[in-house]
Protein backbone atom coordinates (compact mmCIF):
# COMPACT_ATOMS: atom_id res chain seq x y z
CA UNK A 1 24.01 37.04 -63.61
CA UNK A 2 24.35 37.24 -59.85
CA UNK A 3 26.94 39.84 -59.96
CA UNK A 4 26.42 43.66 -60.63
CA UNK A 5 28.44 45.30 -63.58
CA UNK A 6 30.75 47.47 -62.32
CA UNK A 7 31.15 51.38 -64.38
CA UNK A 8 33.20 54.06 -64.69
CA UNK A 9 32.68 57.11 -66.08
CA UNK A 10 35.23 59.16 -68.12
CA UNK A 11 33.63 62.59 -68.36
CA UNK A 12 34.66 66.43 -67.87
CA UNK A 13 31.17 68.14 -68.18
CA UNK A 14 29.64 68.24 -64.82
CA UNK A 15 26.01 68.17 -66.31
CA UNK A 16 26.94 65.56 -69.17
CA UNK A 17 28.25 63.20 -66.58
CA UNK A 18 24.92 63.73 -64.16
CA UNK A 19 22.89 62.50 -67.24
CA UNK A 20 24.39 59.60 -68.30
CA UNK A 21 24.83 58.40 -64.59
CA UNK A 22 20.94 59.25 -63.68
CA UNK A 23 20.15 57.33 -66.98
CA UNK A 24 22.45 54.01 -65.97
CA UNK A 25 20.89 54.38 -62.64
CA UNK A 26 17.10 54.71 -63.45
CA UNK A 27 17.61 51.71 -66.20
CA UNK A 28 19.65 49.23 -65.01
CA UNK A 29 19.65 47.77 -61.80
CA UNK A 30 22.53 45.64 -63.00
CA UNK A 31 25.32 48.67 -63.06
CA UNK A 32 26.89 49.69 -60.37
CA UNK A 33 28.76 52.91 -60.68
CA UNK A 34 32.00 52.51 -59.41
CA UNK A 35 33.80 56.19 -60.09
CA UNK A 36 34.34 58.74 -62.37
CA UNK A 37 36.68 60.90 -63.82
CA UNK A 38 37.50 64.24 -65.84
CA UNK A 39 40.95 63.97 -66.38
CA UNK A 40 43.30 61.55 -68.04
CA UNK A 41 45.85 60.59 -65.40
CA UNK A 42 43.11 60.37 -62.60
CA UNK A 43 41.40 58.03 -65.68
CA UNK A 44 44.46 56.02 -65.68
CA UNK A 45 44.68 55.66 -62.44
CA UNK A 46 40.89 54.88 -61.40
CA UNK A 47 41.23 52.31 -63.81
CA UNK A 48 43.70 50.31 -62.58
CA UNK A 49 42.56 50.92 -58.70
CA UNK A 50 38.95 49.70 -59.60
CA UNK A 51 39.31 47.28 -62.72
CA UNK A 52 35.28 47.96 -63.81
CA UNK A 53 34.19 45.83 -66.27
CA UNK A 54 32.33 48.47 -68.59
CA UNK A 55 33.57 52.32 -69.27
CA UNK A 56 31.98 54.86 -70.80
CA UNK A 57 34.64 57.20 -72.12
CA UNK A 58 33.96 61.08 -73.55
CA UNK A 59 36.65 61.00 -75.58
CA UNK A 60 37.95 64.85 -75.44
CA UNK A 61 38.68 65.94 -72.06
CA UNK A 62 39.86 68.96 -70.13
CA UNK A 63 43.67 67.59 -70.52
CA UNK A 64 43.48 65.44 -73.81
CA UNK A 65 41.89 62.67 -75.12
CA UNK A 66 41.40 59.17 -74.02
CA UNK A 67 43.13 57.57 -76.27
CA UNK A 68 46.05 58.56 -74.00
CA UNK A 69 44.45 56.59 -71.27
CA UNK A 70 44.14 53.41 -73.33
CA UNK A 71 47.13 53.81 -74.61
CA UNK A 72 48.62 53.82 -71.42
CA UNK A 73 46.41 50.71 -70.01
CA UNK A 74 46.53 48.50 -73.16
CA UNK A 75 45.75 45.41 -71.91
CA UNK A 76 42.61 46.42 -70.00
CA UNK A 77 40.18 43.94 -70.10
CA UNK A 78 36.83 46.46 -69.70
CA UNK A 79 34.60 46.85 -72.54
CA UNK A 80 34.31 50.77 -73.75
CA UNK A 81 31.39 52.97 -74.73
CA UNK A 82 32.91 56.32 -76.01
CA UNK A 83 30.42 59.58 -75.74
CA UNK A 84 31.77 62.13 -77.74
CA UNK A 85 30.54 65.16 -79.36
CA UNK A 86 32.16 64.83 -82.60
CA UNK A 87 31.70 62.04 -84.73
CA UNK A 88 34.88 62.23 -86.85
CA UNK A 89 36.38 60.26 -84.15
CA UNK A 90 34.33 57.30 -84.62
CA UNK A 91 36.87 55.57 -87.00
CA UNK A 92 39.50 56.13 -84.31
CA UNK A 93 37.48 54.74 -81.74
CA UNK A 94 36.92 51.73 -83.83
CA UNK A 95 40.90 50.92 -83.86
CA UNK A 96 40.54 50.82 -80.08
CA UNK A 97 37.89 47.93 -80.48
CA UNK A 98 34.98 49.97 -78.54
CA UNK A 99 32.22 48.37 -77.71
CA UNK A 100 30.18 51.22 -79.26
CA UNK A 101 29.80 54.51 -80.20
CA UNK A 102 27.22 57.22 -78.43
CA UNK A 103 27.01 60.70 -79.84
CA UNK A 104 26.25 63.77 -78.14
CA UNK A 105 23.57 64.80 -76.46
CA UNK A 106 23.32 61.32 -76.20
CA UNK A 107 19.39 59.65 -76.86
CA UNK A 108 18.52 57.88 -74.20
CA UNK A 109 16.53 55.18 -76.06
CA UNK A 110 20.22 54.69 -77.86
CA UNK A 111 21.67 54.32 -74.18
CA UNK A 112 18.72 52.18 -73.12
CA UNK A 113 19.70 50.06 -76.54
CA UNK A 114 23.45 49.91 -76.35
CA UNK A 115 23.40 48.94 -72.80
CA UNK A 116 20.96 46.57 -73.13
CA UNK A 117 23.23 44.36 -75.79
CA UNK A 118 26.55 44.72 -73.93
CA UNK A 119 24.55 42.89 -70.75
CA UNK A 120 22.71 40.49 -73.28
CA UNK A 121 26.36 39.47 -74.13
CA UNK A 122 28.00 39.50 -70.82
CA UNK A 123 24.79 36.89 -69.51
CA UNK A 124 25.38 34.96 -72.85
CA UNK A 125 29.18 34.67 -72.12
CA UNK A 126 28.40 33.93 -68.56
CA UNK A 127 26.06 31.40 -69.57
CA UNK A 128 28.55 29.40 -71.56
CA UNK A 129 31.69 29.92 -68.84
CA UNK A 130 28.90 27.58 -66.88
CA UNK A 131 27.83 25.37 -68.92
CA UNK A 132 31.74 24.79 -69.86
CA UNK A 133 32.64 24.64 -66.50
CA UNK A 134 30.16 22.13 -65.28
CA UNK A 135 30.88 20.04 -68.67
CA UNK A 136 34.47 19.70 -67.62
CA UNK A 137 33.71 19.15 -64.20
CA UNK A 138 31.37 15.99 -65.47
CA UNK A 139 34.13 15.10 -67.62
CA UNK A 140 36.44 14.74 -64.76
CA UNK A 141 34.94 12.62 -62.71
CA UNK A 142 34.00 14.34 -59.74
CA UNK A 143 31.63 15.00 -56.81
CA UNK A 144 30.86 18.47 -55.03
CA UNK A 145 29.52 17.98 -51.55
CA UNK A 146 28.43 20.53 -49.43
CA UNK A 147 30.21 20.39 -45.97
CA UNK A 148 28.68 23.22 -44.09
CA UNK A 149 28.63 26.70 -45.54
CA UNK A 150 31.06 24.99 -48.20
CA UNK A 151 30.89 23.18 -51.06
CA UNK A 152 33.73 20.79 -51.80
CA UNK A 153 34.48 18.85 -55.19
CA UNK A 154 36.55 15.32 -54.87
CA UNK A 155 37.37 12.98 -57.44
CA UNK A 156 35.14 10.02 -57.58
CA UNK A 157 37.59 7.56 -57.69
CA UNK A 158 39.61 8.41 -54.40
CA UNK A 159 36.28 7.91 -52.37
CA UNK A 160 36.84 4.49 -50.59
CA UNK A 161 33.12 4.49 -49.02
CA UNK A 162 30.05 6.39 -48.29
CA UNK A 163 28.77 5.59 -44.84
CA UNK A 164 25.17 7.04 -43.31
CA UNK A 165 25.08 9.26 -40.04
CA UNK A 166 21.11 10.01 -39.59
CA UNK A 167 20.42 12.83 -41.77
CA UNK A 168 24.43 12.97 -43.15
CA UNK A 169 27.12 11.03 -45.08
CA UNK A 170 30.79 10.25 -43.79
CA UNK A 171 32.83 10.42 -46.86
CA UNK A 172 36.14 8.48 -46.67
CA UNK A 173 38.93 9.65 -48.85
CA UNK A 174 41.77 7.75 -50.25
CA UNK A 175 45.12 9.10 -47.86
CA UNK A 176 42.58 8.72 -44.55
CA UNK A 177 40.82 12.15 -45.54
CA UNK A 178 37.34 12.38 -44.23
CA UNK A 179 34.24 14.69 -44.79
CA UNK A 180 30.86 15.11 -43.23
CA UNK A 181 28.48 16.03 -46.05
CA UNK A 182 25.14 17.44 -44.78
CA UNK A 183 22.94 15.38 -47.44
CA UNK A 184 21.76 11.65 -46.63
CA UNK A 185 23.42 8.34 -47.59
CA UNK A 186 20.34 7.57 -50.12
CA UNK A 187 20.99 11.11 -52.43
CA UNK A 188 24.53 10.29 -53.05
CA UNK A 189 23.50 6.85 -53.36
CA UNK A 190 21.50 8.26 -56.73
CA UNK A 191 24.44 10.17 -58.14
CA UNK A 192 26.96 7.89 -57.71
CA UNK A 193 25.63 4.02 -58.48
CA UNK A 194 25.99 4.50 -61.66
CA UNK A 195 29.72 5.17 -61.23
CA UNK A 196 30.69 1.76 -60.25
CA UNK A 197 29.55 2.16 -56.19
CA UNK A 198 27.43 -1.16 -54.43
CA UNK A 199 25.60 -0.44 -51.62
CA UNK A 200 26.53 -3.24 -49.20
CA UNK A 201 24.53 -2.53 -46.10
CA UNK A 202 21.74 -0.18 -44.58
CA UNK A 203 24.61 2.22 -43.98
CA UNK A 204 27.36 1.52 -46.28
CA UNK A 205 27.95 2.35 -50.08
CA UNK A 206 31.57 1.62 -51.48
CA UNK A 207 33.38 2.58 -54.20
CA UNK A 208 33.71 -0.97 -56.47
CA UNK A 209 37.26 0.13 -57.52
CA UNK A 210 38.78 -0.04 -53.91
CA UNK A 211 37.37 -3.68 -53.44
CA UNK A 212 40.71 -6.02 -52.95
CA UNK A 213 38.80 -9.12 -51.99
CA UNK A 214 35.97 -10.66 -51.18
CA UNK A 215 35.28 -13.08 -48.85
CA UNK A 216 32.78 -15.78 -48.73
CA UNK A 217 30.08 -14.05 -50.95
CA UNK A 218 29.36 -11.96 -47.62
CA UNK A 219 32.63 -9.55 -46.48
CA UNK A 220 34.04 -7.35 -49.30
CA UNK A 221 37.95 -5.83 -48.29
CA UNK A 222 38.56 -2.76 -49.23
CA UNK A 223 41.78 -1.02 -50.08
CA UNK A 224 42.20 0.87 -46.62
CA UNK A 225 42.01 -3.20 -45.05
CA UNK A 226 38.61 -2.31 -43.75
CA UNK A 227 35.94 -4.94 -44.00
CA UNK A 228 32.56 -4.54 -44.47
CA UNK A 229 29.67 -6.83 -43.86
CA UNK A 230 27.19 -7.28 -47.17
CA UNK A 231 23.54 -7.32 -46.14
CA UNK A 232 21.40 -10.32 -46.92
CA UNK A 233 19.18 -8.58 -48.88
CA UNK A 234 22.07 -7.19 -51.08
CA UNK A 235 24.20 -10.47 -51.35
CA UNK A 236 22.36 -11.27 -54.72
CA UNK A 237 23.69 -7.94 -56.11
CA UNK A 238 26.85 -8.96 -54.54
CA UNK A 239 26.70 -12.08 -56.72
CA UNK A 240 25.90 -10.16 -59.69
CA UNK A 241 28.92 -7.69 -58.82
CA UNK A 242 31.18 -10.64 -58.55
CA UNK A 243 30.11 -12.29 -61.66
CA UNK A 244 30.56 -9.04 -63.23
CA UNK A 245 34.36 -8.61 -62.78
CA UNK A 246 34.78 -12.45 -63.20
């Protein structure tokens, strides 16, 4: 994951709440504590300012007990840790679907352990949001091109042509929309021949779908009226295209 895990820390003993944030510290470059708290309305309201994705909750404090606090946020979506002191909350804590349960004076080999699986599931998760997102992005039919600093996604079919400049590619966009892309003619030319595009010239590589005619084996027209000269060494493909949709 690129992203640190944000933490908050729910804890009314000044030396308790020293220890466990040394620990996190020392351990896991991946958490980044974000606050703490001893009380449960400053809980509440830490909570909703910050929105951390991991908690680790003492469960009796100075003014109650968090269950209060999670009763009053109940559609957090932070995972929870509770720390407690006495284990006859554990059920309890269960009903609030905790991510786990640390006893006091907490072991740190436990903390090391407990810690270690919530971020083994969190890069797991992230993992598959990836893999699902560039599986419907595939399945969709499009092409991300950087521009710049930015990286753009279009939809395959709407690109009328691909035409070189040096070192870049002029894009050209069904409703006149165009885009410099900062990679060359030939390495869009791999990713996108197989999805119906003929390269015509030296310079040129058009999408087969916005071909309206062709004229004389040699000039193809393409949907924008724009007409573009085949090369000779490519009019045999251009045969081959023709004889294809024939």
């Amino acid at each position: 994951m690129d992203k640190n895990i944000s933490v908050i820390i729910i804890e009314d003993e000044k030396d308790s709440l020293e220890f466990l944030s040394e620990m996190l510290v020392e351990n896991f470059k991946e958490i980044e504590i974000v606050g703490n708290s001893g009380s449960i309305q400053e809980s509440i309201n830490i909570l909703k300012l910050t929105k951390p994705e991991l908690v680790f909750m003492d469960i009796e404090l100075i003014d109650g007990n968090s269950f209060q606090i999670l009763d009053e946020i109940s559609n957090h979506e932070f995972e929870i840790i509770f720390t407690t002191g006495y284990n006859n909350y554990i059920e309890k804590a269960m009903e609030y679907y905790a991510f786990n349960f640390l006893s006091k004076p907490i072991d740190v080999d436990k903390l090391k352990n407990v810690v270690q699986r919530y971020l083994n599931l969190k890069e797991r998760i992230f993992t598959e949001q990836k893999y699902d997102l560039l599986k419907e992005f595939m399945t969709k039919s499009r092409l991300m091109i950087n521009i710049g600093n930015e990286h753009i996604a279009i939809d395959i079919d709407n690109i009328i042509k691909c035409e070189a400049d040096g070192n870049y590619t002029i894009f050209l966009i069904t409703d006149s929309l165009k885009y410099l892309a900062s990679k060359s003619l030939k390495h869009y030319e791999n990713l996108l021949i197989t999805k119906g595009f003929f390269r015509a010239n030296r310079k040129t590589l058009i999408n087969t779908k916005h071909i309206t005619s062709i004229y004389k084996k040699e000039t193809i027209i393409l949907s924008n009226k724009e007409k573009i000269i085949v090369s000779i060494r490519n009019k045999s493909k251009l045969g081959d295209l023709i004889r294809t949709f024939s």
